[in-house]
C-alpha atoms as a PDB file:
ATOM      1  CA  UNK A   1     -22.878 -29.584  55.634  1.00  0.00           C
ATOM      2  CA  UNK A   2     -22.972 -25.828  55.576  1.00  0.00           C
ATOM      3  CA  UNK A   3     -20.156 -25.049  57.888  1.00  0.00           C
ATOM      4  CA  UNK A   4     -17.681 -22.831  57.452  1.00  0.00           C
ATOM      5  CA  UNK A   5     -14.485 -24.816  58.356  1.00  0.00           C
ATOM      6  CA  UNK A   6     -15.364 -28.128  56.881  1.00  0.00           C
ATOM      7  CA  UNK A   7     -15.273 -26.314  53.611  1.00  0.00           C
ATOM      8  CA  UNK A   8     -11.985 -25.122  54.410  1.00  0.00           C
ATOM      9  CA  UNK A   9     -10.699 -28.669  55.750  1.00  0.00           C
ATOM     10  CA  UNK A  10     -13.027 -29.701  51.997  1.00  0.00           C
ATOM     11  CA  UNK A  11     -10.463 -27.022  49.948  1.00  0.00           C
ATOM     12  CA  UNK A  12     -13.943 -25.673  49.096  1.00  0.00           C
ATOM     13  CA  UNK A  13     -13.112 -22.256  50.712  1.00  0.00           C
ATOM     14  CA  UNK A  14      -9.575 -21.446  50.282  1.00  0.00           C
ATOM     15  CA  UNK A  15      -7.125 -20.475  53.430  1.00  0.00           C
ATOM     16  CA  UNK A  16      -4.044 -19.544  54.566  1.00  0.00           C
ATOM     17  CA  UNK A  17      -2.945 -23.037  55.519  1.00  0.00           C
ATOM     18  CA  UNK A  18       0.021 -23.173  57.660  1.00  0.00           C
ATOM     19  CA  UNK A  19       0.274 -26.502  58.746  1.00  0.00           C
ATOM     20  CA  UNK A  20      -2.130 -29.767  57.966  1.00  0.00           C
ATOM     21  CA  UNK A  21      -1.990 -33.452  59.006  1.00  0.00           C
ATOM     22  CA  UNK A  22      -4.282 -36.462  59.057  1.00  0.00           C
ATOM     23  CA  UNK A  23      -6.182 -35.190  62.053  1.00  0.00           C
ATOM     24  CA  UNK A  24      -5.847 -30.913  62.140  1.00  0.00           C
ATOM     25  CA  UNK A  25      -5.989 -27.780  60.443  1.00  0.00           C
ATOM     26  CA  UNK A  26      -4.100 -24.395  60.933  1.00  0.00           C
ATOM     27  CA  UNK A  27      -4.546 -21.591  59.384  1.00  0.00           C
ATOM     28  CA  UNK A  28      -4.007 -17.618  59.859  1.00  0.00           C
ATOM     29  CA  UNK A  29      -6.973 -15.531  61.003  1.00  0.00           C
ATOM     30  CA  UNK A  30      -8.628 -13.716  58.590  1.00  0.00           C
ATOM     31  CA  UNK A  31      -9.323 -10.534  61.106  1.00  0.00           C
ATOM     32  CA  UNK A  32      -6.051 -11.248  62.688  1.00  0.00           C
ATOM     33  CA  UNK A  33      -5.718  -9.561  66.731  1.00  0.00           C
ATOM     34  CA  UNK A  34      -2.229  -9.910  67.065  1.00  0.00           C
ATOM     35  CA  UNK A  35       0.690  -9.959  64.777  1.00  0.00           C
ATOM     36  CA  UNK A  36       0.426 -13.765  64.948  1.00  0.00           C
ATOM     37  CA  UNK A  37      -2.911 -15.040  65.429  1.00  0.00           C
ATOM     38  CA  UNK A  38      -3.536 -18.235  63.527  1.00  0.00           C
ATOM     39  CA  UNK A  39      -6.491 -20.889  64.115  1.00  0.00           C
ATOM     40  CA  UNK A  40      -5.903 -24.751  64.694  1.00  0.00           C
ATOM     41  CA  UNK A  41      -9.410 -26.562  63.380  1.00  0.00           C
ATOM     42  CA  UNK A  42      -9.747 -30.835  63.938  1.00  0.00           C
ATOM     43  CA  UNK A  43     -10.842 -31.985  60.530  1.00  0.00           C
ATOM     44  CA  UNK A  44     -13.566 -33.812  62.543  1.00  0.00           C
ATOM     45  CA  UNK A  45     -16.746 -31.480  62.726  1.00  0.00           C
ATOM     46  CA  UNK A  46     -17.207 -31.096  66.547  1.00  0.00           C
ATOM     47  CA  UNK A  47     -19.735 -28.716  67.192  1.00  0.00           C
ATOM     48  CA  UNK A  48     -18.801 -27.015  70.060  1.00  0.00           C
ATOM     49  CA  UNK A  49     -16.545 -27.580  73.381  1.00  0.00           C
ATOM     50  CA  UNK A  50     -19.476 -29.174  74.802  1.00  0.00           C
ATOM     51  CA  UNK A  51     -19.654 -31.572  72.300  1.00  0.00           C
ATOM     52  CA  UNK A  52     -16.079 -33.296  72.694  1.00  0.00           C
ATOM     53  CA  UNK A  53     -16.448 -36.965  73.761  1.00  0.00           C
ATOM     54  CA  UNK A  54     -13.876 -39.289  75.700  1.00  0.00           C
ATOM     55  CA  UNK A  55     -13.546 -40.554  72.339  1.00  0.00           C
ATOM     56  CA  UNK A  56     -12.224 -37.072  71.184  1.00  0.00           C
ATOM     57  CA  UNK A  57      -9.739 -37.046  74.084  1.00  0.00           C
ATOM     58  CA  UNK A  58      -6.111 -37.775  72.115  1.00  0.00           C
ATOM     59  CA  UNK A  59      -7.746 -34.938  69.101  1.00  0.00           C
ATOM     60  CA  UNK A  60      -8.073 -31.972  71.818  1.00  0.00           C
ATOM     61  CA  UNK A  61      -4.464 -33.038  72.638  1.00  0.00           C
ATOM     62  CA  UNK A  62      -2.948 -33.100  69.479  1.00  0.00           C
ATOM     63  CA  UNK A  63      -4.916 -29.477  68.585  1.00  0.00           C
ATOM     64  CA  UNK A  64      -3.239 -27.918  71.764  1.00  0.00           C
ATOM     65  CA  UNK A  65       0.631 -29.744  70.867  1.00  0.00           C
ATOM     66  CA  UNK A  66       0.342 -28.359  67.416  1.00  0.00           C
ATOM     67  CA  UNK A  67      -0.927 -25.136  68.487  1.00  0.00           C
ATOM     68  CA  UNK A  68       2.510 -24.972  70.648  1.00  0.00           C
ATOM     69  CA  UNK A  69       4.436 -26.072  67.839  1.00  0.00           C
ATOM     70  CA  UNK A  70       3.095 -23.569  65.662  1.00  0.00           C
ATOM     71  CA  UNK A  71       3.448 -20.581  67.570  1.00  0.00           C
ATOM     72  CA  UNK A  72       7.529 -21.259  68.824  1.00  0.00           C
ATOM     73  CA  UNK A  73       7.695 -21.712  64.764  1.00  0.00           C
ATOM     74  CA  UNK A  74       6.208 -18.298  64.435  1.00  0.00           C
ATOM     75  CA  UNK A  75       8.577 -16.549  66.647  1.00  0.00           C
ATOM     76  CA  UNK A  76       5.959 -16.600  69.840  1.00  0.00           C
ATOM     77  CA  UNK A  77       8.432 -17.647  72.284  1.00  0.00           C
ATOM     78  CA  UNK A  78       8.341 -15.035  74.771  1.00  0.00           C
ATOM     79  CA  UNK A  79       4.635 -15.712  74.959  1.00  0.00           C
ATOM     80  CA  UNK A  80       1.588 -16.670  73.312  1.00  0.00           C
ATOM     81  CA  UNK A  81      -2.621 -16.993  74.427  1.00  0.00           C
ATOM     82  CA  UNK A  82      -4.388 -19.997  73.524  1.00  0.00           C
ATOM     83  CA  UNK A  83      -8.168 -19.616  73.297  1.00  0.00           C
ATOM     84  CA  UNK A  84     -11.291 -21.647  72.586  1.00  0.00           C
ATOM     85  CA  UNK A  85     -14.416 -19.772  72.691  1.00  0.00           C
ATOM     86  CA  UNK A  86     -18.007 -21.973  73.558  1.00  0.00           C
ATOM     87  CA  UNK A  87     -21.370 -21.275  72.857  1.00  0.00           C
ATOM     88  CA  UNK A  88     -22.589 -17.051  72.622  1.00  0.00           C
ATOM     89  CA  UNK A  89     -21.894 -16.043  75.703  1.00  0.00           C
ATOM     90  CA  UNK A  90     -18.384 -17.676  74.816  1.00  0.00           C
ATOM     91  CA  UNK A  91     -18.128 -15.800  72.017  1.00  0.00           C
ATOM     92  CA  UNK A  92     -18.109 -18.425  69.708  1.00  0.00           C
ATOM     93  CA  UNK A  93     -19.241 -16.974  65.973  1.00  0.00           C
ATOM     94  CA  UNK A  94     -18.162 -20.532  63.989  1.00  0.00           C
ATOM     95  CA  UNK A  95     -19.902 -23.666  65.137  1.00  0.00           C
ATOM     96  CA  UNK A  96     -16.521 -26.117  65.169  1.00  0.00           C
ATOM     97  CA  UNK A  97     -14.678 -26.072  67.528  1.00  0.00           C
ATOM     98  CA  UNK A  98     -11.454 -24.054  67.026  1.00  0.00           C
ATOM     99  CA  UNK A  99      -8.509 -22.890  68.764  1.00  0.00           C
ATOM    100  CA  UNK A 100      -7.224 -19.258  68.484  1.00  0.00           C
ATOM    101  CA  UNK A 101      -3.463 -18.847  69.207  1.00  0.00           C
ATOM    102  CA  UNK A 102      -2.435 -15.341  69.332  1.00  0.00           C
ATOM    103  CA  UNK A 103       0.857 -13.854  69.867  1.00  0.00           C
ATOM    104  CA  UNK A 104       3.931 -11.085  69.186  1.00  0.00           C
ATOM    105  CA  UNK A 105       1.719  -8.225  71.221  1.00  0.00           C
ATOM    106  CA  UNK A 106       1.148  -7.940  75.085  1.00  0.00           C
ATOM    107  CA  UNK A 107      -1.718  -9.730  75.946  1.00  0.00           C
ATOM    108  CA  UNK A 108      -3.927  -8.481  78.933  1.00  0.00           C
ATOM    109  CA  UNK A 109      -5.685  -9.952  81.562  1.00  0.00           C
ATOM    110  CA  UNK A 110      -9.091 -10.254  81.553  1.00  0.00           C
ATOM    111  CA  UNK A 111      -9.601 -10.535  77.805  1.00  0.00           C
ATOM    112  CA  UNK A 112     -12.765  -8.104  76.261  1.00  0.00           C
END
């Protein structure tokens, strides 16, 4: 498979791994945003939003409760942003699905 993160989740292409388990990735951005802006990956290769299943309900849950824990770990507790971007218009650049959590910066409202 030529994508991006499953070499990552492979250890093909290294990262800045801050937290792994049986089911996720994290990592920190490598064009970080905000003084904490790490990604949470599934080591499942889900294309994009679109593509999550019933089956894939208890894996989007687990991405978004790690993505907390992460960020209160990382000092983010007067505020974080949690985004998923789908499809071009979504901004999506990767094609697997992956969760952005940025924080330690005002965020505004609407995003670019």
């Amino acid at each position: 498979m030529d994508c991006l993160f499953c070499k990552i989740v492979a250890g093909d292409i290294p990262a800045k791994k801050i937290y792994e388990d049986d089911l996720v990735v994290a990592f920190h951005d490598i064009a970080p945003q905000a003084p904490v802006h790490f990604l949470v990956i599934p080591k499942k290769h889900i294309r994009t939003l679109n593509d999550l299943t019933e089956a894939d309900r208890e894996l989007a849950g687990h991405i978004l409760f790690v993505a907390q824990k992460l960020a209160l770990e990382l000092g983010c507790e007067a505020g974080f942003r949690v985004a998923m971007n789908c499809n071009e218009l979504g901004g999506q650049t990767v094609y697997h699905i992956h969760l952005h959590v940025l924080g330690q910066r005002p965020l505004a409202w609407p995003p670019g």
